[in-house]
N, C-alpha and C. Protein backbone atom coordinates (compact mmCIF):
# COMPACT_ATOMS: atom_id res chain seq x y z
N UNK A 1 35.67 -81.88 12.66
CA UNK A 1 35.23 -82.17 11.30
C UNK A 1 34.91 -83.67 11.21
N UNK A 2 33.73 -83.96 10.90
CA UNK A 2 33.40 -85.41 10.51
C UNK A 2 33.78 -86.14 9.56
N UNK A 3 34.21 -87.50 9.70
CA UNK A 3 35.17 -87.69 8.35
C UNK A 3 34.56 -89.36 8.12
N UNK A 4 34.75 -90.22 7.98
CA UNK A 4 33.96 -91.60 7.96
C UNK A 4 35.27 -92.79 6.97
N UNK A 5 35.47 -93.48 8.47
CA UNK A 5 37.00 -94.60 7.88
C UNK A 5 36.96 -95.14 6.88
N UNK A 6 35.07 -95.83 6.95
CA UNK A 6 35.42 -96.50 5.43
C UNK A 6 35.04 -95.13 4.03
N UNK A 7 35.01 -94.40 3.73
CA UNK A 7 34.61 -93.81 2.86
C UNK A 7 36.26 -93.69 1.97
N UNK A 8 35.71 -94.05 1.12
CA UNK A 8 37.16 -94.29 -0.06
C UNK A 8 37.59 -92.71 -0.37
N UNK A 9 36.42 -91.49 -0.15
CA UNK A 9 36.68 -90.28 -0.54
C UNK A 9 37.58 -89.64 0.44
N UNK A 10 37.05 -89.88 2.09
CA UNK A 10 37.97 -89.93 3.09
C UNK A 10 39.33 -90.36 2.66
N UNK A 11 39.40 -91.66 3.00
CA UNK A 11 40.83 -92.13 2.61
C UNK A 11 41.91 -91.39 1.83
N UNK A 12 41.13 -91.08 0.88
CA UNK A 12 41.95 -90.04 -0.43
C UNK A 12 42.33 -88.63 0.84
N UNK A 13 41.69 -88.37 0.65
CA UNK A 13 41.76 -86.84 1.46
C UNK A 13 42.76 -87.04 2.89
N UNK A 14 42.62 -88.08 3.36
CA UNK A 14 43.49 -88.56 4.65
C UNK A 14 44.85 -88.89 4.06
N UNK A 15 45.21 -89.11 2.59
CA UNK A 15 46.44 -89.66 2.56
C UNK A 15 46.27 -91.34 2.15
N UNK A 16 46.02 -92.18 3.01
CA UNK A 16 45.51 -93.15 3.71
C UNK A 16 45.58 -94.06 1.60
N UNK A 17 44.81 -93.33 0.86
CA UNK A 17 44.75 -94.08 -0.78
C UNK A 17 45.36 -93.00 -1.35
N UNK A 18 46.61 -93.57 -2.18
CA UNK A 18 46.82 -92.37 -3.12
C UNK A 18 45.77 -91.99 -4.37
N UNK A 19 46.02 -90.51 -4.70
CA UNK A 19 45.70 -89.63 -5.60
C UNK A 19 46.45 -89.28 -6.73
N UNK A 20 45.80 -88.56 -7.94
CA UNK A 20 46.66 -87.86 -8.49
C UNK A 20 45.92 -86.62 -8.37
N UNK A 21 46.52 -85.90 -6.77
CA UNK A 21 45.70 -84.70 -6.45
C UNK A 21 46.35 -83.31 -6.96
N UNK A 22 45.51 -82.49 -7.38
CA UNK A 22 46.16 -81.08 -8.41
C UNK A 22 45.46 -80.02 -7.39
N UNK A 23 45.09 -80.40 -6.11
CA UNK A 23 45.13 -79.59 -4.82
C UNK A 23 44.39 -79.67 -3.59
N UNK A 24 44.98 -78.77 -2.97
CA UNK A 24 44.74 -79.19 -1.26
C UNK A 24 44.78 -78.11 -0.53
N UNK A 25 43.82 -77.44 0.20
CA UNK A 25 43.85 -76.87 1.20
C UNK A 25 43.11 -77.06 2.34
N UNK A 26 42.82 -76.39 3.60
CA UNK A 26 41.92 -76.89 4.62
C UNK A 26 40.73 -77.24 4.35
N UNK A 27 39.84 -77.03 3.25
CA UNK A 27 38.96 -77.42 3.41
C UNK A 27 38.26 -78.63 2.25
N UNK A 28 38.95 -78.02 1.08
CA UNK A 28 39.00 -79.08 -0.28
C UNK A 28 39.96 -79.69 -0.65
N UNK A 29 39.80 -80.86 -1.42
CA UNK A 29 40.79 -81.85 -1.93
C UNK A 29 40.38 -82.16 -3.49
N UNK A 30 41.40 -81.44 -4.43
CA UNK A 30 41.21 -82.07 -6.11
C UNK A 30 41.97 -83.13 -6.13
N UNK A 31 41.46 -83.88 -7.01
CA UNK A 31 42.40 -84.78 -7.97
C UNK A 31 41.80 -85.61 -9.41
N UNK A 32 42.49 -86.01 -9.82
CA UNK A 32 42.32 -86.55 -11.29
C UNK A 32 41.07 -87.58 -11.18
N UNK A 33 40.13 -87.69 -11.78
CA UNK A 33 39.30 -88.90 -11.32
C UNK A 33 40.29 -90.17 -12.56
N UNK A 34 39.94 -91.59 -11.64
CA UNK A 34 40.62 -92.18 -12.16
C UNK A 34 40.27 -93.23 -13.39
N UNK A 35 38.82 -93.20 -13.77
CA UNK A 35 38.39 -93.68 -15.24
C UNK A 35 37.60 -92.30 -16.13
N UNK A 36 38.29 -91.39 -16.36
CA UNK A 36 38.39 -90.01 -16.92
C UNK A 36 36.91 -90.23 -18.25
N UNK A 37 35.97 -89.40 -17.88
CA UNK A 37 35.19 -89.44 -19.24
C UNK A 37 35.33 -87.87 -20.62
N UNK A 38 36.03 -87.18 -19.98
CA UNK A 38 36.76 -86.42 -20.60
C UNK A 38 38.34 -86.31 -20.74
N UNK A 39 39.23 -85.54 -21.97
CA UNK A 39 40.29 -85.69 -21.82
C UNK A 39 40.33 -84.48 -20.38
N UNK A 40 39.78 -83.36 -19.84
CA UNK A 40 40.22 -83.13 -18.76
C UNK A 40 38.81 -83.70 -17.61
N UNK A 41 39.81 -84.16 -16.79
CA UNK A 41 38.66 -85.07 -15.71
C UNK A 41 39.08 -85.23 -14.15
N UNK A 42 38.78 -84.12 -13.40
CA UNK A 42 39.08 -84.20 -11.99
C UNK A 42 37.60 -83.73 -11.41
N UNK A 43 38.17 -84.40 -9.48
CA UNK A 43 37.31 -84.39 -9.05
C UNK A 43 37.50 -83.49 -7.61
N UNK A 44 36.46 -82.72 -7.32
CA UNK A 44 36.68 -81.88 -5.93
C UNK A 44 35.68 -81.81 -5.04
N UNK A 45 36.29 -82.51 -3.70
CA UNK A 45 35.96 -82.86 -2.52
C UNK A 45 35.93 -82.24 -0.90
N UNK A 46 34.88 -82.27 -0.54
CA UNK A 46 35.00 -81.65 0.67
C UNK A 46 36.22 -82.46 1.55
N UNK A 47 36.76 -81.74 2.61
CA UNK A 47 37.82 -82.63 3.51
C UNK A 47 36.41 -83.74 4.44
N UNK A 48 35.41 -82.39 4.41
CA UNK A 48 34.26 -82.95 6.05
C UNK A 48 34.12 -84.13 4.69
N UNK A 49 33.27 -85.25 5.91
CA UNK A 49 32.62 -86.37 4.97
C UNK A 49 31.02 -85.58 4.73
N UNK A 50 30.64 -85.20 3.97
CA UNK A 50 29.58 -84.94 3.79
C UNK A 50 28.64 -85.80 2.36
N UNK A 51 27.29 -86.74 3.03
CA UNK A 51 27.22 -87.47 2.24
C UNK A 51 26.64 -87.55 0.75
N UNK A 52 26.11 -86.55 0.70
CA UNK A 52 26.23 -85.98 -0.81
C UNK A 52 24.74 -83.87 -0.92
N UNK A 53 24.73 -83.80 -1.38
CA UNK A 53 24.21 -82.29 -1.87
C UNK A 53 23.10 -82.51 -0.98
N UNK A 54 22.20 -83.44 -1.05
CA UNK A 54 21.16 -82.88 -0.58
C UNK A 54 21.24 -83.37 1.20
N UNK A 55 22.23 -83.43 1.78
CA UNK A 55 22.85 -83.66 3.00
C UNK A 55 23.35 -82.54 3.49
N UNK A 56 23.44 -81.81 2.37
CA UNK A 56 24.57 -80.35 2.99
C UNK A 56 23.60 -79.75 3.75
N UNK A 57 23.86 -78.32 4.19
CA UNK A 57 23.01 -77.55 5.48
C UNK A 57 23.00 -76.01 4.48
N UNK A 58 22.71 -75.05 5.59
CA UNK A 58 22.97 -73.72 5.18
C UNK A 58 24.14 -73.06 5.90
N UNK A 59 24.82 -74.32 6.55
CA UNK A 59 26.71 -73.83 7.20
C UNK A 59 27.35 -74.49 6.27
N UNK A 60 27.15 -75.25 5.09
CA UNK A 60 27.90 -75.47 3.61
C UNK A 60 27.78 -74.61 2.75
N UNK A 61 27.41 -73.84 2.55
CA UNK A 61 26.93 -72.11 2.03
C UNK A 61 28.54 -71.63 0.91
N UNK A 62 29.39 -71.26 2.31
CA UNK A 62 30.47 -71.01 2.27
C UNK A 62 31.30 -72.39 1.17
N UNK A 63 31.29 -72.83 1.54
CA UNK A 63 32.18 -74.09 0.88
C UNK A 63 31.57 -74.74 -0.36
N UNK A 64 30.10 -74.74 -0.68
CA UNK A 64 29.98 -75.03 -1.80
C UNK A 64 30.24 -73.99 -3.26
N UNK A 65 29.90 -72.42 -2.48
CA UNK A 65 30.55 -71.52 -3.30
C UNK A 65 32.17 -71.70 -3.74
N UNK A 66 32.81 -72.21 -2.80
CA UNK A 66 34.52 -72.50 -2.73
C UNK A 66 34.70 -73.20 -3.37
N UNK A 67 34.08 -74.29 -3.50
CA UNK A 67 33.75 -75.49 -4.51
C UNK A 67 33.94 -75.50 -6.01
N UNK A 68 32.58 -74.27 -6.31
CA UNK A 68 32.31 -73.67 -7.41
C UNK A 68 33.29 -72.75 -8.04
N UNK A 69 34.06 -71.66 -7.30
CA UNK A 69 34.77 -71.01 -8.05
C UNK A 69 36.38 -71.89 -8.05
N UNK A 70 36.72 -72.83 -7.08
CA UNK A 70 37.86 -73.97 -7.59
C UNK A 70 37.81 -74.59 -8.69
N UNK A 71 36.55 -74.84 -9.13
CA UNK A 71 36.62 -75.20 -10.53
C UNK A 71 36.65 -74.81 -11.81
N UNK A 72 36.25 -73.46 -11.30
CA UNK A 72 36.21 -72.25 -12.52
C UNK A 72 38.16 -72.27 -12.43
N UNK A 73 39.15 -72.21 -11.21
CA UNK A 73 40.00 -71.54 -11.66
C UNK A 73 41.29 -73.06 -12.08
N UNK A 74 40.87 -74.24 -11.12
CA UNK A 74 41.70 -75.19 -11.66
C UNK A 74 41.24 -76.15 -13.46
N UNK A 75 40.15 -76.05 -14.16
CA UNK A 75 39.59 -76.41 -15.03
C UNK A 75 40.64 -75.97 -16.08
N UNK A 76 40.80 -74.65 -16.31
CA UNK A 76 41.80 -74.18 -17.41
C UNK A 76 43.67 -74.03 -17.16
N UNK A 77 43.66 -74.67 -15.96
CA UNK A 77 44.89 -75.29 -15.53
C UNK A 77 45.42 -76.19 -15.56
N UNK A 78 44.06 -76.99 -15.66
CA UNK A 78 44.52 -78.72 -16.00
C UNK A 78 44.31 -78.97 -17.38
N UNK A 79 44.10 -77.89 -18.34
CA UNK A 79 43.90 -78.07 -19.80
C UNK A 79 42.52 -78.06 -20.73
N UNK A 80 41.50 -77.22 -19.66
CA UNK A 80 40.09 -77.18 -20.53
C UNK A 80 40.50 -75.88 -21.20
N UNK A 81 40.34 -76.20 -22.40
CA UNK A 81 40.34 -74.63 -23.03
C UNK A 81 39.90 -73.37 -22.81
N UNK A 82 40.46 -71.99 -22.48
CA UNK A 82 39.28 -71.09 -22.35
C UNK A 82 38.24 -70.50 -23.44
N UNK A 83 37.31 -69.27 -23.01
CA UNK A 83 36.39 -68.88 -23.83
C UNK A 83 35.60 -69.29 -24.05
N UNK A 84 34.76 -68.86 -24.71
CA UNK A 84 33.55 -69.02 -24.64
C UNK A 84 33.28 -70.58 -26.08
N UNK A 85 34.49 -70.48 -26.82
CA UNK A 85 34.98 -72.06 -27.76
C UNK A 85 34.96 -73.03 -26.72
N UNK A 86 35.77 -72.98 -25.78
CA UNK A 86 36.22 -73.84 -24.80
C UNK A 86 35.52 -74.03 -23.79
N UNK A 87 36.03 -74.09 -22.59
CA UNK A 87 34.67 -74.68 -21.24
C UNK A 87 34.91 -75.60 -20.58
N UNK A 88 34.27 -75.82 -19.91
CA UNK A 88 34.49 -77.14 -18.70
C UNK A 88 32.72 -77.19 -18.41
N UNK A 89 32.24 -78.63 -17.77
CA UNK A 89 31.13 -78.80 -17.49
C UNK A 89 31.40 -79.12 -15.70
N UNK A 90 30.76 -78.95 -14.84
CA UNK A 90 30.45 -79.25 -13.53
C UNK A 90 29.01 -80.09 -12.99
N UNK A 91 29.61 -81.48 -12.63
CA UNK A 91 28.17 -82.33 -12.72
C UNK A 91 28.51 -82.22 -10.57
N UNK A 92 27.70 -82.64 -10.11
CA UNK A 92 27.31 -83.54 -9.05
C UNK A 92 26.21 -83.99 -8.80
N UNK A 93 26.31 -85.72 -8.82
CA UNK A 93 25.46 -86.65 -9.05
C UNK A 93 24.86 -86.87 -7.28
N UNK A 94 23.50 -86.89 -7.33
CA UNK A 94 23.19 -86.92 -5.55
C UNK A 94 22.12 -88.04 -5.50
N UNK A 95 22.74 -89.08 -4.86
CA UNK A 95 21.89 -90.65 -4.39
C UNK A 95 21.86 -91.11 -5.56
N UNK A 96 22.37 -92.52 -5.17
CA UNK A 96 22.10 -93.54 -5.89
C UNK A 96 21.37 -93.64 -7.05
N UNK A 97 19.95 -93.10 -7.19
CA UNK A 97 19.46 -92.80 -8.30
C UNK A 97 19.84 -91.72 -9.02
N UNK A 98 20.76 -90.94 -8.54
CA UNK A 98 21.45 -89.43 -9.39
C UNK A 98 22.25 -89.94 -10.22
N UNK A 99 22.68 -91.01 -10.11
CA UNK A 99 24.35 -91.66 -10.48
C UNK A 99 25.87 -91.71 -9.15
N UNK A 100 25.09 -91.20 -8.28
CA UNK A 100 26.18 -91.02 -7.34
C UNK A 100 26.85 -92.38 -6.70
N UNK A 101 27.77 -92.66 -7.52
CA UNK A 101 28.96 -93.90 -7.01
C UNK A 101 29.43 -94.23 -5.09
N UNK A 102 29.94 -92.75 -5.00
CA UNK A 102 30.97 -93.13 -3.54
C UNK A 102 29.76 -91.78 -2.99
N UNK A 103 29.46 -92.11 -2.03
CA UNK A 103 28.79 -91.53 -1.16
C UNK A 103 29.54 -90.41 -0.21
N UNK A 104 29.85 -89.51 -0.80
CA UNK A 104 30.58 -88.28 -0.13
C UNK A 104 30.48 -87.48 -1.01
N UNK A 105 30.10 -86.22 -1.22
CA UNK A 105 29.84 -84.87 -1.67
C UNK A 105 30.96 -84.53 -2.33
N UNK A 106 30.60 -84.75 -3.84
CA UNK A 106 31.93 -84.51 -5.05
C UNK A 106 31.33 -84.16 -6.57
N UNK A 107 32.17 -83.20 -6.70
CA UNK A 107 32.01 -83.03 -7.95
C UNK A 107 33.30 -83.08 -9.23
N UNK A 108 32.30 -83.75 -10.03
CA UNK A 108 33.35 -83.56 -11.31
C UNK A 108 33.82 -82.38 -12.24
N UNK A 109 34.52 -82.24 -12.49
CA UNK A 109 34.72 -81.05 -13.68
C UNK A 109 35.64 -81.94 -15.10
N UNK A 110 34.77 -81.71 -15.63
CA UNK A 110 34.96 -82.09 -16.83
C UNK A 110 35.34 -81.04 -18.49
N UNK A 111 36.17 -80.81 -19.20
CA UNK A 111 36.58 -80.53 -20.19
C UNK A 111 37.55 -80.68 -21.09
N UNK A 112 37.70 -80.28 -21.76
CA UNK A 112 38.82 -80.39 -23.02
C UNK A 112 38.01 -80.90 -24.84
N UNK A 113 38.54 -81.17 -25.53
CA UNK A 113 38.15 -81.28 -26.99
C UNK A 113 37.33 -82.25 -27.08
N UNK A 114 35.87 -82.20 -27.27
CA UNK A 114 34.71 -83.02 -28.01
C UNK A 114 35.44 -83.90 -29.09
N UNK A 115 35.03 -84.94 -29.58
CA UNK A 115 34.13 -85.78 -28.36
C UNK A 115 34.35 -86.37 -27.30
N UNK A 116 33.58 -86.82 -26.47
CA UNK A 116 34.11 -87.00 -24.99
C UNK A 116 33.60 -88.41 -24.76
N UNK A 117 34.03 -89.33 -23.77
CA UNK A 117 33.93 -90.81 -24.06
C UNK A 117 32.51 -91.37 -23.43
N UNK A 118 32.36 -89.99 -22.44
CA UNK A 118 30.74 -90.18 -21.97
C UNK A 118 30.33 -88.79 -21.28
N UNK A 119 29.59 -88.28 -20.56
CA UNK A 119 29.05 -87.16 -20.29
C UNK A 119 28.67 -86.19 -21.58
């Protein structure tokens, strides 16, 4: 698995920078993002360094689906409301001109009670 020393997203996922991570298994890593633009605001990461969406392949297939339904099930765990009242939003920002900050393949999930401080 390719991983890249300096990548701050690495680090997290290595241990290496703490988190406030709400999970972990072989292949993804959540945690809280740490200047929150919603009251619920985490972020989920591949373990591989992959450098953002339009980098992925058609052997990320698997894992971006994994991606997708982790956020459907940790979103109303960490306090986005359910139903169809409630919700969570799922951004990932790709290159520099997307908004993409740290260069490793992440997405936010964002929800809880409007108004929200940005997104």
């Amino acid at each position: 698995m390719h991983t890249d020393p300096d990548c701050l997203f690495c680090k997290i996922v290595s241990g290496r920078i703490p988190a406030r991570k709400i999970h972990e298994d072989d292949e993804l890593v959540a945690f809280h993002d740490i200047n929150p633009a919603a009251p619920v605001h985490f972020l989920i990461v591949p373990r591989e360094h992959i450098e953002s969406l339009a980098e992925a392949s058609e052997h990320h297939q698997a894992l971006l689906g994994r991606m997708m339904l982790l956020a459907a099930r940790l979103a109303p765990a960490q306090g986005a409301n359910p139903g169809r009242e409630g919700g969570f939003r799922i951004v990932i920002n790709n290159g520099r001109e997307g908004g993409q900050e740290v260069l490793h393949l992440h997405m936010h999930v964002m929800g809880g009670p409007r108004p929200w401080r940005r997104g």
